[in-house]
N, C-alpha and C. Protein backbone atom coordinates (compact mmCIF):
# COMPACT_ATOMS: atom_id res chain seq x y z
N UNK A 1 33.83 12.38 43.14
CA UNK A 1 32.79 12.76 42.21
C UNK A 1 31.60 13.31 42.99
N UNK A 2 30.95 14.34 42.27
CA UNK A 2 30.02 14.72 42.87
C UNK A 2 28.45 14.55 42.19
N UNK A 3 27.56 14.81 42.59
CA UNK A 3 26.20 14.68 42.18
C UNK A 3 26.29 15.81 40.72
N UNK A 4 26.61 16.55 41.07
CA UNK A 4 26.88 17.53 39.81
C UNK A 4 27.64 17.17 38.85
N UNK A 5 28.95 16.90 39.34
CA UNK A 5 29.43 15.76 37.76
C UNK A 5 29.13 14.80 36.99
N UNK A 6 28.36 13.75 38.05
CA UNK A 6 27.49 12.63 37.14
C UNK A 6 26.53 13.25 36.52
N UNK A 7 25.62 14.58 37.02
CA UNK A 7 24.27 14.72 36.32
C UNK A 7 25.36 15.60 34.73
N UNK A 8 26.45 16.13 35.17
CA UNK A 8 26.62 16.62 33.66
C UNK A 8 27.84 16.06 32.78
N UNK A 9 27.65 14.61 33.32
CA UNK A 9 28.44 13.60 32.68
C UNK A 9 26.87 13.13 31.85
N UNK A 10 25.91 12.89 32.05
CA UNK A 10 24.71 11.98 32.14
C UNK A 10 24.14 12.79 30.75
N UNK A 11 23.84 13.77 31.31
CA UNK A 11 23.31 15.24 30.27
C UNK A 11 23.46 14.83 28.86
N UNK A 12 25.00 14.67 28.10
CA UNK A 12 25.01 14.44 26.95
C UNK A 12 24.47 13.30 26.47
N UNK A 13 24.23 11.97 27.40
CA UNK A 13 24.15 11.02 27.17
C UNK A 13 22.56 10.81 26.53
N UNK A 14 21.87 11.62 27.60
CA UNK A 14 20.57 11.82 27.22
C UNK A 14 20.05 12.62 26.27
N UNK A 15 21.14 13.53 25.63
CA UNK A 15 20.49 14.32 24.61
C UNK A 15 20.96 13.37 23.02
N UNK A 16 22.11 12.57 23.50
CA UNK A 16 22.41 11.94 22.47
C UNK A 16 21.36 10.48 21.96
N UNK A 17 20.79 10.18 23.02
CA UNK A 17 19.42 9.33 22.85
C UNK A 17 18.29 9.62 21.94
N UNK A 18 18.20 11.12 23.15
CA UNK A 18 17.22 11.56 22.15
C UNK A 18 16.98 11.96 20.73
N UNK A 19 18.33 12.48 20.13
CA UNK A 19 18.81 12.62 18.90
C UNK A 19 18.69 11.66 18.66
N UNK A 20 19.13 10.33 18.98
CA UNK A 20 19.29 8.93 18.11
C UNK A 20 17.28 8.27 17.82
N UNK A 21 16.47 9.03 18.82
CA UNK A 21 15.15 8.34 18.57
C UNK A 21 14.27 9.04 17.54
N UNK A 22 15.32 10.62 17.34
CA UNK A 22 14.51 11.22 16.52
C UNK A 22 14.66 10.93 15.06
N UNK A 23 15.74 10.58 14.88
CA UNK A 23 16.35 10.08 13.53
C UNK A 23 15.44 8.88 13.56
N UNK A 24 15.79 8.10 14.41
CA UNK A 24 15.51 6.58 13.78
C UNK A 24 13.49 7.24 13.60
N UNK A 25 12.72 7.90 14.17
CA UNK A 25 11.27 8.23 13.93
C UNK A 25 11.45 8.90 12.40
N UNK A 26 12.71 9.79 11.99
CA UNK A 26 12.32 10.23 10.60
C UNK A 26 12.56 9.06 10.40
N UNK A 27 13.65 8.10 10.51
CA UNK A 27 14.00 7.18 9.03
C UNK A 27 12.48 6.28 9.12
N UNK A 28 11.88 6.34 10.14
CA UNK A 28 10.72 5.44 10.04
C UNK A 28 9.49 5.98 9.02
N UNK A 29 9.47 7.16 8.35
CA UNK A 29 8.54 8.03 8.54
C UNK A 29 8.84 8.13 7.10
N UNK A 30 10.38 8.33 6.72
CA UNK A 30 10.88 8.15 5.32
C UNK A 30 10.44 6.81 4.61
N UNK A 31 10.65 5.85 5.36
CA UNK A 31 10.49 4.44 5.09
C UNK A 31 8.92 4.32 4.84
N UNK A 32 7.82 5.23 5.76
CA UNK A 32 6.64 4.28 4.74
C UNK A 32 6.10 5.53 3.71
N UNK A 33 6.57 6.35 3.71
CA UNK A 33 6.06 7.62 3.15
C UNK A 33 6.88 7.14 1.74
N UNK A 34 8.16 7.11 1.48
CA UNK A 34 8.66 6.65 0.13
C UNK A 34 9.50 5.22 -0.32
N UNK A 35 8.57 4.48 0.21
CA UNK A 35 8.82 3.57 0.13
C UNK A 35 9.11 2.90 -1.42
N UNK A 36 8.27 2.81 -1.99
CA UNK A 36 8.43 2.73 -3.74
C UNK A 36 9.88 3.12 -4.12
N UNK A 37 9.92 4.79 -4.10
CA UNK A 37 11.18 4.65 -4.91
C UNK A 37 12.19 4.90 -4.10
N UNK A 38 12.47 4.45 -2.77
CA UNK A 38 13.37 3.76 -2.12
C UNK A 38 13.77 2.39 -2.88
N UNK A 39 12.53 1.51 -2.97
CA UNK A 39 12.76 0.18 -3.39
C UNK A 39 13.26 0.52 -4.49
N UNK A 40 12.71 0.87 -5.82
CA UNK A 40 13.05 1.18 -7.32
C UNK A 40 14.45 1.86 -6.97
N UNK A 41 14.91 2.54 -6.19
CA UNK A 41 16.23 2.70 -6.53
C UNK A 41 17.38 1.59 -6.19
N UNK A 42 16.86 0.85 -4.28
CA UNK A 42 17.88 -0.20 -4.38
C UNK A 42 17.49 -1.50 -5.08
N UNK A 43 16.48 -1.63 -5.70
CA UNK A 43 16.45 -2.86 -6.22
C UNK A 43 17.21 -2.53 -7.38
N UNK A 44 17.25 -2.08 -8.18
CA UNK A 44 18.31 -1.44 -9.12
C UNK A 44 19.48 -1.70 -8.88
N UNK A 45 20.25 -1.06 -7.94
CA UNK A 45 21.46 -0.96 -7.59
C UNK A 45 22.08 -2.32 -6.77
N UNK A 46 21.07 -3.38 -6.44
CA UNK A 46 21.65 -4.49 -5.29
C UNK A 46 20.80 -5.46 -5.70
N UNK A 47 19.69 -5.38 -6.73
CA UNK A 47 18.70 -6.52 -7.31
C UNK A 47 18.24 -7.47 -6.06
N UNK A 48 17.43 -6.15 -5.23
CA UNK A 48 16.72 -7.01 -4.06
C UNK A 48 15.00 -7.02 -4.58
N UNK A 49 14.75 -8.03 -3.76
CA UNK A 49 13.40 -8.48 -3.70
C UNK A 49 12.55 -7.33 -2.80
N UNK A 50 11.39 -7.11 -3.25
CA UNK A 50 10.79 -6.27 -2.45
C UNK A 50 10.92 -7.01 -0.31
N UNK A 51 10.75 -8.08 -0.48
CA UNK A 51 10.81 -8.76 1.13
C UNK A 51 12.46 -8.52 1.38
N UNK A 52 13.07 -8.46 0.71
CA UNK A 52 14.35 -8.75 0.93
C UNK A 52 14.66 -6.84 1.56
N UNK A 53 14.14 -6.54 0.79
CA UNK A 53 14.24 -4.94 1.02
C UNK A 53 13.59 -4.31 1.94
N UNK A 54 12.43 -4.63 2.27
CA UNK A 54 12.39 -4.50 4.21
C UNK A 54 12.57 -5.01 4.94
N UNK A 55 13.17 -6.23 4.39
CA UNK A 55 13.79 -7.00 5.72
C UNK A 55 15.13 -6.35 6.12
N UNK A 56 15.77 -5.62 5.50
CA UNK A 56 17.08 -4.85 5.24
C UNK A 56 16.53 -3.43 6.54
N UNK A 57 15.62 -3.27 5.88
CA UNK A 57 15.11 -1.78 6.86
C UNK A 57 14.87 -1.94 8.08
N UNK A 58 13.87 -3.31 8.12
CA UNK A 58 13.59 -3.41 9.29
C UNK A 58 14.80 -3.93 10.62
N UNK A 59 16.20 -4.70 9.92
CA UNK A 59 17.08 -4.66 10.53
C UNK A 59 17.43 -3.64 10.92
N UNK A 60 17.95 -2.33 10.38
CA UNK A 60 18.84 -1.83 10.49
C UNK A 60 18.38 -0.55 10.91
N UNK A 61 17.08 -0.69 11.08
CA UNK A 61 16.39 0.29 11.85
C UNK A 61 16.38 -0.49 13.74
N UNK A 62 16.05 -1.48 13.98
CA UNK A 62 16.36 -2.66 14.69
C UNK A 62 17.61 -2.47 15.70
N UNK A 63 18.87 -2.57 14.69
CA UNK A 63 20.28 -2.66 15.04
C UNK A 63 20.18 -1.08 15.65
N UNK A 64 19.83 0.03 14.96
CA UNK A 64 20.16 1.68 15.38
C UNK A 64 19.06 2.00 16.87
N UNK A 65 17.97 1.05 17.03
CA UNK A 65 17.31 1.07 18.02
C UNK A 65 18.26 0.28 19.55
N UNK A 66 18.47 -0.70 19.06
CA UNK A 66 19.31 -1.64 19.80
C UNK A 66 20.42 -0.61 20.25
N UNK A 67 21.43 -0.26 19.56
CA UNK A 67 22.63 0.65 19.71
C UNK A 67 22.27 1.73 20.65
N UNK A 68 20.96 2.88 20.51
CA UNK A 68 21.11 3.88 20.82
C UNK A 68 20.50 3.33 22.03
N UNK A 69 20.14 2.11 22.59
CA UNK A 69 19.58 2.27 23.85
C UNK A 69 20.69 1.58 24.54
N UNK A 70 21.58 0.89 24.20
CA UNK A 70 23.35 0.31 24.56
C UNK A 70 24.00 1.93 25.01
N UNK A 71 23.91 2.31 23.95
CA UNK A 71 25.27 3.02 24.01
C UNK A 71 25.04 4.88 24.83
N UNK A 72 23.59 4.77 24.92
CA UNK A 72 23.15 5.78 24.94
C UNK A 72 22.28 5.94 26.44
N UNK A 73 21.00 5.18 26.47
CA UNK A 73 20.07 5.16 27.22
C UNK A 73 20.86 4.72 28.69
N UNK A 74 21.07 3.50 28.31
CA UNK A 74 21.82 2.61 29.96
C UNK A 74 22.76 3.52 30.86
N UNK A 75 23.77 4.25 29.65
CA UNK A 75 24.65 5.21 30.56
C UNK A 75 23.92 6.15 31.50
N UNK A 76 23.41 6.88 30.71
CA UNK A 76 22.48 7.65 30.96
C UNK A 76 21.51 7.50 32.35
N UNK A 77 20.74 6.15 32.50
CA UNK A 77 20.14 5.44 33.45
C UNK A 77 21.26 4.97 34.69
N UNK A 78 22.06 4.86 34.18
CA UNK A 78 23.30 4.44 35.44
C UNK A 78 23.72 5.48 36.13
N UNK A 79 24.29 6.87 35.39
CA UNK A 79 24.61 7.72 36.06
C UNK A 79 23.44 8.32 36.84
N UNK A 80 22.37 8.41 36.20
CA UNK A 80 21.01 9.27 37.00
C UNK A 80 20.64 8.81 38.24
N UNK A 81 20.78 7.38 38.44
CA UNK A 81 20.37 6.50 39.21
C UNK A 81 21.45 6.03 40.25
N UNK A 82 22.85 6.35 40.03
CA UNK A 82 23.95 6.69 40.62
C UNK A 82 24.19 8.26 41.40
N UNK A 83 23.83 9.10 40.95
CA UNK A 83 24.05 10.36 41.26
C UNK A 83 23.76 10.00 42.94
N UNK A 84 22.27 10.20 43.59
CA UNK A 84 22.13 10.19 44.15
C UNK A 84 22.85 9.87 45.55
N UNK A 85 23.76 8.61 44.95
CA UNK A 85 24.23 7.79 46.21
C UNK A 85 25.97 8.57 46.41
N UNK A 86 25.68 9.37 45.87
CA UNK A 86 27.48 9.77 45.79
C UNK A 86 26.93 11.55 46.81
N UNK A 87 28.00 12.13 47.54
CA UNK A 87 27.35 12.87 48.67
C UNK A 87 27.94 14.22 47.65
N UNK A 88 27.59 15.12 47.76
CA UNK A 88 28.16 16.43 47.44
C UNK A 88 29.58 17.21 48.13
N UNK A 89 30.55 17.54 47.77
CA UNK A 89 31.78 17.78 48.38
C UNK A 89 31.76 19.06 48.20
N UNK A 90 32.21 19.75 49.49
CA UNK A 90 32.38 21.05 50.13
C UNK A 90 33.53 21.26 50.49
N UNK A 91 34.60 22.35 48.99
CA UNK A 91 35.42 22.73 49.80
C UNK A 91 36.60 21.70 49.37
């Protein structure tokens, strides 16, 4: 392996982060901007409590934060931080 393969093994990893922080900033952004008839629709449909219903958000906004820095960030940090120690091959 070379320094060049980890950095464009690494590459997707980091753009896929970043995609994952931009979402989770809209869903944050969705969440206090329409919040009301967010609630009015799932309390309807699942007869939650207004607490019950951001406690739901605030998980699962939580869990998608948790995930994208698992599945996403660490790789990402391993290979970058790996590259270095691996020599370039000539030939």
């Amino acid at each position: 392996m070379t320094r060049q393969f980890l950095s464009a093994i690494a590459n997707p990893f980091g753009v896929c982060f970043l995609v994952a922080i931009v979402i989770q900033a809209l869903g944050l952004v969705l969440y206090l901007t329409l919040h009301d008839t967010a609630y009015a629709i799932h309390a309807e449909l699942f007869r939650l409590s207004p607490e019950a219903f951001d406690e739901a958000v605030y998980e699962i906004l939580a869990m998608m934060k948790g995930l994208s820095l698992i599945l996403f960030f660490v790789p990402w940090a391993a290979l970058k931080i790996a590259a270095p120690w691996y020599p370039d091959q000539h030939g």
